[in-house]
PDB file of N, CA and C in Angstrom:
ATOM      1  N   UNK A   1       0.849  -1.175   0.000  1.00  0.00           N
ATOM      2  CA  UNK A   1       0.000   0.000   0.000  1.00  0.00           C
ATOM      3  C   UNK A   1       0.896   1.240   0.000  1.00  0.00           C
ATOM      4  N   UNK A   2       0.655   1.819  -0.569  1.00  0.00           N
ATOM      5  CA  UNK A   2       1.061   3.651  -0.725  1.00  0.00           C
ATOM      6  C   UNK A   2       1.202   4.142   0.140  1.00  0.00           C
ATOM      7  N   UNK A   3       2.388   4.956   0.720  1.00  0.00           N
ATOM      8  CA  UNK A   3       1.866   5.975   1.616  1.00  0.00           C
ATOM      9  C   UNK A   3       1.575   7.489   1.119  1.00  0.00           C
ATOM     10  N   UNK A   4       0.694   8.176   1.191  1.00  0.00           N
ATOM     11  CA  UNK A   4       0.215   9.287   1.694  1.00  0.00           C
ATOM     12  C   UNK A   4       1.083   9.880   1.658  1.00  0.00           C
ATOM     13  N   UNK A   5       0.603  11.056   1.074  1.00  0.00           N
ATOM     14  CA  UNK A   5       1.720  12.689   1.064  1.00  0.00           C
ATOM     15  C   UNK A   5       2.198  13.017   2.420  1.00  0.00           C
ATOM     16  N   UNK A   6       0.941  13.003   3.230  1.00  0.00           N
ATOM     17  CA  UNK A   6       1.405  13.145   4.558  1.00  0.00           C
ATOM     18  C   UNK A   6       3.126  12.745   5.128  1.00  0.00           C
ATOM     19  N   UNK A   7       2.891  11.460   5.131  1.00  0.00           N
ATOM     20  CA  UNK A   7       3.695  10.397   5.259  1.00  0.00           C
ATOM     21  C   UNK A   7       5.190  10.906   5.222  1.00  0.00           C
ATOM     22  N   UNK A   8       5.268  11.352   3.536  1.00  0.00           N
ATOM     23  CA  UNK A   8       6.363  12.008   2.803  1.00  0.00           C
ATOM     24  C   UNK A   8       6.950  12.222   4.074  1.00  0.00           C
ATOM     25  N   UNK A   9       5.809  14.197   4.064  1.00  0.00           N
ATOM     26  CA  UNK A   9       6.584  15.081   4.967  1.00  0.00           C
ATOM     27  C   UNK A   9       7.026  14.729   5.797  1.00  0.00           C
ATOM     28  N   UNK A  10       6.629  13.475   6.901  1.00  0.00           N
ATOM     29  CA  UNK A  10       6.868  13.407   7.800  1.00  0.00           C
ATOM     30  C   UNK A  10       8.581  12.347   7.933  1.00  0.00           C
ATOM     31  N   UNK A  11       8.643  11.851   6.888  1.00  0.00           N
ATOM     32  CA  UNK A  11      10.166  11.026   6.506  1.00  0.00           C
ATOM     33  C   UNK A  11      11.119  12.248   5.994  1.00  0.00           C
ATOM     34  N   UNK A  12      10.698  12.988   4.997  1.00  0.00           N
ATOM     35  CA  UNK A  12      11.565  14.284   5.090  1.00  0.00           C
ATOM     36  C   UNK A  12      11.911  15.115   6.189  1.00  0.00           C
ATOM     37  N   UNK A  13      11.224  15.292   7.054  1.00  0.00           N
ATOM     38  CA  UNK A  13      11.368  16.378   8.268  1.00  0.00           C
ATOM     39  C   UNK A  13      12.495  15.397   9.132  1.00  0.00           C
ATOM     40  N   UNK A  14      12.118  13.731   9.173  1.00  0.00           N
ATOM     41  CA  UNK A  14      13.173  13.531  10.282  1.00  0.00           C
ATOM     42  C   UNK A  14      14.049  13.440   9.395  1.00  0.00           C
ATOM     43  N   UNK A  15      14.311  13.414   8.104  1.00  0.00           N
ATOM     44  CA  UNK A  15      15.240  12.800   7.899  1.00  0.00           C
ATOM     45  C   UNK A  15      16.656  14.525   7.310  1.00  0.00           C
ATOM     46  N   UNK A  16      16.122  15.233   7.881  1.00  0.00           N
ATOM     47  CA  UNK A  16      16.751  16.763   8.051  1.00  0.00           C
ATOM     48  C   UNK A  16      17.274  16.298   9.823  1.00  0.00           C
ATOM     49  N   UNK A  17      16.405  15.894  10.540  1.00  0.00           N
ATOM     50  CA  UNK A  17      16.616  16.213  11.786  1.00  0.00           C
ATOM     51  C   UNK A  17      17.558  14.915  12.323  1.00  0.00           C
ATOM     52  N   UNK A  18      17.750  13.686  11.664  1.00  0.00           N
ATOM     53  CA  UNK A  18      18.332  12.802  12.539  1.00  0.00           C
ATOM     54  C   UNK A  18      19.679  12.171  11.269  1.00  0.00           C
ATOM     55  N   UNK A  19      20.526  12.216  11.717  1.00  0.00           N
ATOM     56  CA  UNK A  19      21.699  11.417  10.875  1.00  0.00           C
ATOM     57  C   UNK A  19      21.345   9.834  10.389  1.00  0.00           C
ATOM     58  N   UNK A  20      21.722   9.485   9.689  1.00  0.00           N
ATOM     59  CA  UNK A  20      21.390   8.055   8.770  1.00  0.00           C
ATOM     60  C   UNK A  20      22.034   7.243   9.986  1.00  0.00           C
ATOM     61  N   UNK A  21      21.382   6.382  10.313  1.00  0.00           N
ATOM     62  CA  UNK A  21      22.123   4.970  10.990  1.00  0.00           C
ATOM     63  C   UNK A  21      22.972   3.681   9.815  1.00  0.00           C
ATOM     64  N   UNK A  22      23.506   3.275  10.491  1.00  0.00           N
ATOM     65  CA  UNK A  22      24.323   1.999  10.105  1.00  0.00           C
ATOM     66  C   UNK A  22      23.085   1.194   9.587  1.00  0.00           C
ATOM     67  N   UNK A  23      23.395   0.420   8.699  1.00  0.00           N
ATOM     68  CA  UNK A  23      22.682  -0.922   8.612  1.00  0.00           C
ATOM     69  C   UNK A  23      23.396  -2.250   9.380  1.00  0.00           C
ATOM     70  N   UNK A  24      22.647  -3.161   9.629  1.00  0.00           N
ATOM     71  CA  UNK A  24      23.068  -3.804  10.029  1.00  0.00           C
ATOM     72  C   UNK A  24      22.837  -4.968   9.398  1.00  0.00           C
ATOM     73  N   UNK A  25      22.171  -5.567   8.378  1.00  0.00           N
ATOM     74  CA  UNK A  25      21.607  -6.467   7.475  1.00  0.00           C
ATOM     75  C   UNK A  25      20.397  -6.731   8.032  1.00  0.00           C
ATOM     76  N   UNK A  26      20.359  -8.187   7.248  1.00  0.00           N
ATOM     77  CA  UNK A  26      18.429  -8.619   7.826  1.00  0.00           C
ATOM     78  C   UNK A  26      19.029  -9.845   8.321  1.00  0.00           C
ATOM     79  N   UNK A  27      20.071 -10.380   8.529  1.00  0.00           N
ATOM     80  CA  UNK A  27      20.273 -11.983   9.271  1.00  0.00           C
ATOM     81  C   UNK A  27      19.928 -11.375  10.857  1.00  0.00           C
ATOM     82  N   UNK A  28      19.741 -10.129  11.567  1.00  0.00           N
ATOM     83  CA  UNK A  28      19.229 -10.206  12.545  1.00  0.00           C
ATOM     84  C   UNK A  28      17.681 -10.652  12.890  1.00  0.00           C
ATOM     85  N   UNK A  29      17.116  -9.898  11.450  1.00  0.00           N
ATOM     86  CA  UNK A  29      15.785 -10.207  11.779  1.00  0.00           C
ATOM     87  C   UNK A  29      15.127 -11.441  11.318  1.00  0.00           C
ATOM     88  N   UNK A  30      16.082 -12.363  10.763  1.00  0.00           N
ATOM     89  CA  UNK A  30      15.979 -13.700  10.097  1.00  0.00           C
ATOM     90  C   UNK A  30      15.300 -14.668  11.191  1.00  0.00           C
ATOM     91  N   UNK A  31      14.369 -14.530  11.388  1.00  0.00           N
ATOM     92  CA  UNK A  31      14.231 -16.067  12.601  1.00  0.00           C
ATOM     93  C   UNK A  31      12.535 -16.023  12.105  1.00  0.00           C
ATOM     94  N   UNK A  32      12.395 -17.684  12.176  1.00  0.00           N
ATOM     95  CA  UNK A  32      11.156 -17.808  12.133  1.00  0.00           C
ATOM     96  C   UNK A  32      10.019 -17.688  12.848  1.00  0.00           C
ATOM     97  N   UNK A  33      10.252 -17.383  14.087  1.00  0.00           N
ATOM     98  CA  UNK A  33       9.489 -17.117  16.005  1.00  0.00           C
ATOM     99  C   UNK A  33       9.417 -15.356  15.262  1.00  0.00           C
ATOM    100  N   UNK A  34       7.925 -14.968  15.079  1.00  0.00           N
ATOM    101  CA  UNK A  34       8.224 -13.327  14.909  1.00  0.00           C
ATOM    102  C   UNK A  34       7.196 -12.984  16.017  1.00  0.00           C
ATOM    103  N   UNK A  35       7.263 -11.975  16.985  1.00  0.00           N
ATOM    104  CA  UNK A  35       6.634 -11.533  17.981  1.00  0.00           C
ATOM    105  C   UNK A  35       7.100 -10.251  18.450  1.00  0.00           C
ATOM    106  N   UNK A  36       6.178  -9.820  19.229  1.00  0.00           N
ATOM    107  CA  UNK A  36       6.619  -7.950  19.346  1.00  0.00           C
ATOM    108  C   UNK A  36       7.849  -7.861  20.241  1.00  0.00           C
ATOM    109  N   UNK A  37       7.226  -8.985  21.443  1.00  0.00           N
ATOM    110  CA  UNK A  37       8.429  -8.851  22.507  1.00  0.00           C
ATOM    111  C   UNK A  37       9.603  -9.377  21.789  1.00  0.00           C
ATOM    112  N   UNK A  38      10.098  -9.924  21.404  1.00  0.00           N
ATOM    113  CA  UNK A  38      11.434 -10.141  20.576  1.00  0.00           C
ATOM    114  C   UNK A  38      11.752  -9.197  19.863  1.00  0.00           C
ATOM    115  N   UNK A  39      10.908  -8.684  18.987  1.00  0.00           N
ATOM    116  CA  UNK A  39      11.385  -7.673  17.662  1.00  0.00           C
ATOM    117  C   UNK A  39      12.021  -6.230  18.957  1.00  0.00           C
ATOM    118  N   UNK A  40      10.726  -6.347  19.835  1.00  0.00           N
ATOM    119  CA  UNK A  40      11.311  -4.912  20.559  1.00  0.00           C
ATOM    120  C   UNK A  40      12.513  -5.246  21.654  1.00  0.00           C
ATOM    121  N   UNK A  41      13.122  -6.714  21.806  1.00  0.00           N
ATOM    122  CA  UNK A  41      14.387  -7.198  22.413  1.00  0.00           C
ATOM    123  C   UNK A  41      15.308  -6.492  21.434  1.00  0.00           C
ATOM    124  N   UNK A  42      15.577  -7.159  20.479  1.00  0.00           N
ATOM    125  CA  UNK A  42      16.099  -6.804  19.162  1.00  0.00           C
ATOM    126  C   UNK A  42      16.387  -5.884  18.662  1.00  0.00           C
ATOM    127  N   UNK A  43      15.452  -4.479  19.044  1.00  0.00           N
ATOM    128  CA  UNK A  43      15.553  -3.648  18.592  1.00  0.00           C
ATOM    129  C   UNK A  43      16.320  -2.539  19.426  1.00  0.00           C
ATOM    130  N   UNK A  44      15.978  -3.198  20.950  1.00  0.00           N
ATOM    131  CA  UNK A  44      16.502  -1.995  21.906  1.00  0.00           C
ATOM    132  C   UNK A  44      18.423  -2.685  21.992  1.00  0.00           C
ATOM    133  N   UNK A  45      18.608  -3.688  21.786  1.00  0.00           N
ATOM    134  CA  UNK A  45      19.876  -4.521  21.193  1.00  0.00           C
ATOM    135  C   UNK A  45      20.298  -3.916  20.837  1.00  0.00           C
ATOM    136  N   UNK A  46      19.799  -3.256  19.513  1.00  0.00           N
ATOM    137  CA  UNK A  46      20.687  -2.766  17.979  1.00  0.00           C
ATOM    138  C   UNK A  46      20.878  -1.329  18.361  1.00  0.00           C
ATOM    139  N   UNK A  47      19.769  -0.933  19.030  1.00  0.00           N
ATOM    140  CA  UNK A  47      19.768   0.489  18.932  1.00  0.00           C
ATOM    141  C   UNK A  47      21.086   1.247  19.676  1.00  0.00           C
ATOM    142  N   UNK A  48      21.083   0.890  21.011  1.00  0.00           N
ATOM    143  CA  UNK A  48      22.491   1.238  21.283  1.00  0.00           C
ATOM    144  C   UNK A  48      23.856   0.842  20.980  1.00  0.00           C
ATOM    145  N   UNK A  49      23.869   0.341  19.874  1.00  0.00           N
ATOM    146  CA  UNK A  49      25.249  -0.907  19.393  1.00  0.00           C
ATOM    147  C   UNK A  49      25.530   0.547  17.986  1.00  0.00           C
ATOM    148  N   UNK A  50      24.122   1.063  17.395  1.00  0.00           N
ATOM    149  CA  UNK A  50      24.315   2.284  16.418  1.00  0.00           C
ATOM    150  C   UNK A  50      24.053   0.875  14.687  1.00  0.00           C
ATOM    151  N   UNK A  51      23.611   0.079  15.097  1.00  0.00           N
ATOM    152  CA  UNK A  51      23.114  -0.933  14.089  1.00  0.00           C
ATOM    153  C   UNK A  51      22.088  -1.544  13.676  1.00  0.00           C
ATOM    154  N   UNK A  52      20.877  -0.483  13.993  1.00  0.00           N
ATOM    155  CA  UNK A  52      19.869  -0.282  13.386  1.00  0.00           C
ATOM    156  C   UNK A  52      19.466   0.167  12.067  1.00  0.00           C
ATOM    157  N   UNK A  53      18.604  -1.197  11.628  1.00  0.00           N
ATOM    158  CA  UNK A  53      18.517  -1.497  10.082  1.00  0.00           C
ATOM    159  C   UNK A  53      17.941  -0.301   9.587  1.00  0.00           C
ATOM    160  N   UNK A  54      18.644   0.125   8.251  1.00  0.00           N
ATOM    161  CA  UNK A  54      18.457   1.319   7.289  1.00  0.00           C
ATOM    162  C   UNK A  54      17.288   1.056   6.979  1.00  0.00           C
ATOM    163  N   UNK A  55      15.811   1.836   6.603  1.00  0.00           N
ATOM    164  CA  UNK A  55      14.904   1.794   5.888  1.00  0.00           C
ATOM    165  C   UNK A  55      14.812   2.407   4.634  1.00  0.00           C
ATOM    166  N   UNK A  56      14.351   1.765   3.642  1.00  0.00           N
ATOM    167  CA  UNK A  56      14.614   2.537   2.082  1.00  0.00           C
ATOM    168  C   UNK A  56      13.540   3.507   1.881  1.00  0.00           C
ATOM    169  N   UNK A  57      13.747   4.627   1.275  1.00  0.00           N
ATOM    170  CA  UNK A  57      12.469   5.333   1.414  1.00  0.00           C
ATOM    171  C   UNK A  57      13.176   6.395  -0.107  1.00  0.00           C
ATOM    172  N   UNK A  58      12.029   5.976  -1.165  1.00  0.00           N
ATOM    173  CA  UNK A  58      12.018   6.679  -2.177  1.00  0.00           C
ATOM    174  C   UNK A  58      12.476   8.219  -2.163  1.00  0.00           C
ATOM    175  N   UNK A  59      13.489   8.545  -3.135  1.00  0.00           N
ATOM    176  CA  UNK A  59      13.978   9.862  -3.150  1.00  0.00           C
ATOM    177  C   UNK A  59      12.669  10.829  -3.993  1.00  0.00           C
ATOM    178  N   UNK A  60      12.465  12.377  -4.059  1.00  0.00           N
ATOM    179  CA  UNK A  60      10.906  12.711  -4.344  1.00  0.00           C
ATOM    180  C   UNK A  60      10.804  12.110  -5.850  1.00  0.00           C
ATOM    181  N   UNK A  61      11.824  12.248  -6.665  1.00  0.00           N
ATOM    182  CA  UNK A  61      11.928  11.915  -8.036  1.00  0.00           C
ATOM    183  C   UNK A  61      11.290  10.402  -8.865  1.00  0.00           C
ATOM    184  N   UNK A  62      11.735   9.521  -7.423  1.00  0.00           N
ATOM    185  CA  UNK A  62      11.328   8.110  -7.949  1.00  0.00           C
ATOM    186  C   UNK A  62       9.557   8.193  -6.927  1.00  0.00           C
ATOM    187  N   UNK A  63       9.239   9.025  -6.222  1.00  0.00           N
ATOM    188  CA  UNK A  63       8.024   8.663  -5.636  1.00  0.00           C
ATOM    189  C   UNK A  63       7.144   9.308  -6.366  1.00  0.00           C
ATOM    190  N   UNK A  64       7.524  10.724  -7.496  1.00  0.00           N
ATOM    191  CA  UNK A  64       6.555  11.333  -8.424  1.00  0.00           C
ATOM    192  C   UNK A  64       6.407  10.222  -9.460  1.00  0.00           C
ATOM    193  N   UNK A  65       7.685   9.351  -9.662  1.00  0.00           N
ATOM    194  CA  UNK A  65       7.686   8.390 -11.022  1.00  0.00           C
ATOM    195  C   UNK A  65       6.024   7.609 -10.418  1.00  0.00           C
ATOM    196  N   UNK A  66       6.692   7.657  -8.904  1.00  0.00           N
ATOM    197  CA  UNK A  66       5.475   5.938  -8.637  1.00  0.00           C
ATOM    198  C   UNK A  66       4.113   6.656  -8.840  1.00  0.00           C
ATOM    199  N   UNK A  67       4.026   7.752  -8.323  1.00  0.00           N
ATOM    200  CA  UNK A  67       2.665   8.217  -7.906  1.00  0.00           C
ATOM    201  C   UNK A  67       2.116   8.564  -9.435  1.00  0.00           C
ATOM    202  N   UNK A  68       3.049   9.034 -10.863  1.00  0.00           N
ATOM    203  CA  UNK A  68       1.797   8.560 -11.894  1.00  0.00           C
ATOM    204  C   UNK A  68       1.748   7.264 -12.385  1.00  0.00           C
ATOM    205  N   UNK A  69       2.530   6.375 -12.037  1.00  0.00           N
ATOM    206  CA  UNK A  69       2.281   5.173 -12.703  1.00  0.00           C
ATOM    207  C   UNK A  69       1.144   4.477 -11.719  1.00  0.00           C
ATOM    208  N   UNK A  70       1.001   4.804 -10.975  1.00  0.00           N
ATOM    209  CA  UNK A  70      -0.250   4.628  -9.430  1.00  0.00           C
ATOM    210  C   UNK A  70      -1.529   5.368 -10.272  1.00  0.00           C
ATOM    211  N   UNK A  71      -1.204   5.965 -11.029  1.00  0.00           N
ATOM    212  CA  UNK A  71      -2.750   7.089 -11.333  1.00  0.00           C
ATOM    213  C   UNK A  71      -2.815   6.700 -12.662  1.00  0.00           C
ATOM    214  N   UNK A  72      -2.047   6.248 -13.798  1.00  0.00           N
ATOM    215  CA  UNK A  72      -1.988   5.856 -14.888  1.00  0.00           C
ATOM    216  C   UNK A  72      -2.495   4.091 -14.698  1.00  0.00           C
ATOM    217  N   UNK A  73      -1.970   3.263 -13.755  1.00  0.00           N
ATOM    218  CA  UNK A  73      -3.128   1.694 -13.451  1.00  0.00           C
ATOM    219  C   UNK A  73      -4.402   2.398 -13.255  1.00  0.00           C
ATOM    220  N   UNK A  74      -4.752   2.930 -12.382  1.00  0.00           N
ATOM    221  CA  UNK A  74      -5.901   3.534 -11.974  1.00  0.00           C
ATOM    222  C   UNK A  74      -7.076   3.707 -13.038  1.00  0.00           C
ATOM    223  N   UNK A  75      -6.412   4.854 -14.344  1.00  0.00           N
ATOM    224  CA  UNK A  75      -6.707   4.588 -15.058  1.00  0.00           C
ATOM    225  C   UNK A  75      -7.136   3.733 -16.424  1.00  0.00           C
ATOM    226  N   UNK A  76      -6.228   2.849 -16.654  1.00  0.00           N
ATOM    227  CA  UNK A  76      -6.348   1.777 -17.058  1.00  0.00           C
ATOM    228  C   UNK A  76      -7.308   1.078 -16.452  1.00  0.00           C
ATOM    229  N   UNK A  77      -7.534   0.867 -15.376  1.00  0.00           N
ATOM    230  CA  UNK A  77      -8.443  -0.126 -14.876  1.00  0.00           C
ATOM    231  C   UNK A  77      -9.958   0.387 -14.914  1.00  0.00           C
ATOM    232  N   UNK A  78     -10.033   1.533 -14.863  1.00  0.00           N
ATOM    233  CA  UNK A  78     -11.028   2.334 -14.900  1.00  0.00           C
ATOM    234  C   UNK A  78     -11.666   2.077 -16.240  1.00  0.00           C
ATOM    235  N   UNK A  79     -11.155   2.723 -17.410  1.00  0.00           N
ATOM    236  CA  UNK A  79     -11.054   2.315 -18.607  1.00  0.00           C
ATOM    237  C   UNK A  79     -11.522   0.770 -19.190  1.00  0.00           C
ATOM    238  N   UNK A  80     -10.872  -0.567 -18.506  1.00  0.00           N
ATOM    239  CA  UNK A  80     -11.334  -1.550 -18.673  1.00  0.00           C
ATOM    240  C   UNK A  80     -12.567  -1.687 -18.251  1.00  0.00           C
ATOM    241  N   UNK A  81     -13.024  -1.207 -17.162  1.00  0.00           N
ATOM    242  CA  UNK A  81     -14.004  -1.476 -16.145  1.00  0.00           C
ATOM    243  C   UNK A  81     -15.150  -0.780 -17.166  1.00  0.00           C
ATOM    244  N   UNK A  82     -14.989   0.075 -17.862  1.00  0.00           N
ATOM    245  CA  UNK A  82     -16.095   0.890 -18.618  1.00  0.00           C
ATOM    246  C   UNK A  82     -16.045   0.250 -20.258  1.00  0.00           C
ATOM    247  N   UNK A  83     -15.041  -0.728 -20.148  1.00  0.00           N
ATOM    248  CA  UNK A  83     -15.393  -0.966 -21.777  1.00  0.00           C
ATOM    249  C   UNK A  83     -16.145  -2.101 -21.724  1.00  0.00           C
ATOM    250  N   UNK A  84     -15.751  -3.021 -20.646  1.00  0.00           N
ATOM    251  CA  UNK A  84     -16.445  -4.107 -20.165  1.00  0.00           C
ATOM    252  C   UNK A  84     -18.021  -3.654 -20.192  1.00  0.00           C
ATOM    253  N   UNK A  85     -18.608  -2.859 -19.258  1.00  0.00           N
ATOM    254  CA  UNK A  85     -19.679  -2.740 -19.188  1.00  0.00           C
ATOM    255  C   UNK A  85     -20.659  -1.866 -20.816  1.00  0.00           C
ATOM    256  N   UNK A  86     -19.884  -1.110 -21.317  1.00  0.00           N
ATOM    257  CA  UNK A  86     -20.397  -0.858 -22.642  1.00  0.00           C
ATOM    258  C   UNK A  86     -20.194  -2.134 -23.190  1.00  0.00           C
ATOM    259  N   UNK A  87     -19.441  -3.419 -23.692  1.00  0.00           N
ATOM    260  CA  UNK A  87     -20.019  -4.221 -24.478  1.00  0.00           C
ATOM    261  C   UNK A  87     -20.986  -5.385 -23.519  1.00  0.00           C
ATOM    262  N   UNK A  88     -21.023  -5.160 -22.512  1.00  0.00           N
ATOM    263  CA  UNK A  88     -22.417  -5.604 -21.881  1.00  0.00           C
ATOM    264  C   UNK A  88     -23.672  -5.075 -22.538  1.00  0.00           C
ATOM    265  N   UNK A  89     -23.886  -4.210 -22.274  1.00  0.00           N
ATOM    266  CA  UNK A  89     -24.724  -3.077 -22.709  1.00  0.00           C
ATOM    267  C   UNK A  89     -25.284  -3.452 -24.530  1.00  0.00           C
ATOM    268  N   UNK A  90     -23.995  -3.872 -24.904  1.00  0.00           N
ATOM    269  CA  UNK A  90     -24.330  -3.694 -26.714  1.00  0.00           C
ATOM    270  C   UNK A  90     -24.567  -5.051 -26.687  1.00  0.00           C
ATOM    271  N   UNK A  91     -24.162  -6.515 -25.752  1.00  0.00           N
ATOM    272  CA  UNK A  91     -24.802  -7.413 -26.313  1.00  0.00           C
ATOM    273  C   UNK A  91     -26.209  -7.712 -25.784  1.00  0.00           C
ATOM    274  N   UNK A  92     -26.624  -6.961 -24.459  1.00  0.00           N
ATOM    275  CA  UNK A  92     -27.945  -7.073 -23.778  1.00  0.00           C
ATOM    276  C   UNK A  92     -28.869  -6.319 -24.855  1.00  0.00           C
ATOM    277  N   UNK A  93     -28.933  -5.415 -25.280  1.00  0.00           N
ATOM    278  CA  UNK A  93     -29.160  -4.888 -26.558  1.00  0.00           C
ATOM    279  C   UNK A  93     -29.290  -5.780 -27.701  1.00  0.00           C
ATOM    280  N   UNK A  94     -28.552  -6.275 -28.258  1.00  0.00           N
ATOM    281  CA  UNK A  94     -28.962  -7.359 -29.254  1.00  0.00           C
ATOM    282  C   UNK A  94     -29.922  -8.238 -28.789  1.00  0.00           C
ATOM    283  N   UNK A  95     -29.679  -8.520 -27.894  1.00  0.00           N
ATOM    284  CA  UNK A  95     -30.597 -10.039 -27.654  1.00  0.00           C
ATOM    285  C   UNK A  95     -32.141  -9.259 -27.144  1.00  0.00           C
ATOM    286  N   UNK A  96     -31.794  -7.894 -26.540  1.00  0.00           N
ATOM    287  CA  UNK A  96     -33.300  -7.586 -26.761  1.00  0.00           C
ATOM    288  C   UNK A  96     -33.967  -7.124 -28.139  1.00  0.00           C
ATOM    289  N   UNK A  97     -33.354  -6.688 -28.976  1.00  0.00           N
ATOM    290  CA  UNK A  97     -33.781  -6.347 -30.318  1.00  0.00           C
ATOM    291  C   UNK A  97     -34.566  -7.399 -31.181  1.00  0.00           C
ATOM    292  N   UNK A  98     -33.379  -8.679 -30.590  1.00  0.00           N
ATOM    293  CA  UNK A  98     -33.493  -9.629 -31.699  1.00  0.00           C
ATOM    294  C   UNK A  98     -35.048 -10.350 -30.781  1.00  0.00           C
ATOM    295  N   UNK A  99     -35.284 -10.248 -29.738  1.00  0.00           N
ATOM    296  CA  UNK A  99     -36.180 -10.910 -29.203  1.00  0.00           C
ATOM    297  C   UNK A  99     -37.969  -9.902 -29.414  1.00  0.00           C
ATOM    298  N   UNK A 100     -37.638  -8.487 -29.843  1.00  0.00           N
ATOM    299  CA  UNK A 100     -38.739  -7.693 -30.155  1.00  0.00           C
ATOM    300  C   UNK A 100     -38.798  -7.945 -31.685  1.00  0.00           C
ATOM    301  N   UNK A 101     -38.169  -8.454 -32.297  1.00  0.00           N
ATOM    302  CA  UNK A 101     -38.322  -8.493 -33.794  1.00  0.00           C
ATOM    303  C   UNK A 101     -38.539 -10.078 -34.246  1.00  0.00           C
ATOM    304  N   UNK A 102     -38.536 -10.817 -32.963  1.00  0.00           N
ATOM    305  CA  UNK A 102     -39.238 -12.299 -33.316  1.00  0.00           C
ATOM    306  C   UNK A 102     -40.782 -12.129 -32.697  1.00  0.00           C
ATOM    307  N   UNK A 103     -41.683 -11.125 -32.202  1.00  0.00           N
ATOM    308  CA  UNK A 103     -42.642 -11.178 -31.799  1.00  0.00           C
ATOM    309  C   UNK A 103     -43.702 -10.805 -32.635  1.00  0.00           C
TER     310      UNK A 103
END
């Protein structure tokens, strides 16, 4: 799911206000047991070690790319959705024509 313009601002603003952390990979978060109390073991772990996992977050350039190709499916689907129902329309139409002109 998308996030929201909102959203943006709010990853831009910290990301003025707080320095980039280390990554640390994903073999930490690799385990098949997933639960809050662990993830938040895990997390308070990493956090003071300064090896808390990087999150990727679209630069504005690639999130304008996403947001028309998000509005361009949209459309498309829209589009299908209305051609579909016009040749509904044109064959419910025939079969009523053809059924007033056998009477």
């Amino acid at each position: 799911m998308p996030m929201g313009d909102s959203a943006y601002h709010l990853i831009n603003y910290l990301a003025q206000l707080c320095s980039p952390m280390h990554s640390c990979g994903c073999a930490a978060f690799d385990r098949k047991q997933k639960t809050d109390r662990l993830d938040a073991q895990l997390l308070l772990k990493l956090l003071p070690e300064n090896r808390f996992p990087r999150i990727w977050v679209p630069n504005p350039e690639n999130r304008d790319l996403r947001q028309l190709l998000w509005h361009r499916h949209r459309l498309v689907h829209m589009r299908s959705r209305i051609m579909n129902r016009l040749q509904e329309v044109a064959v419910k139409g025939k079969r009523w024509k053809k059924k007033l002109l056998s009477e």
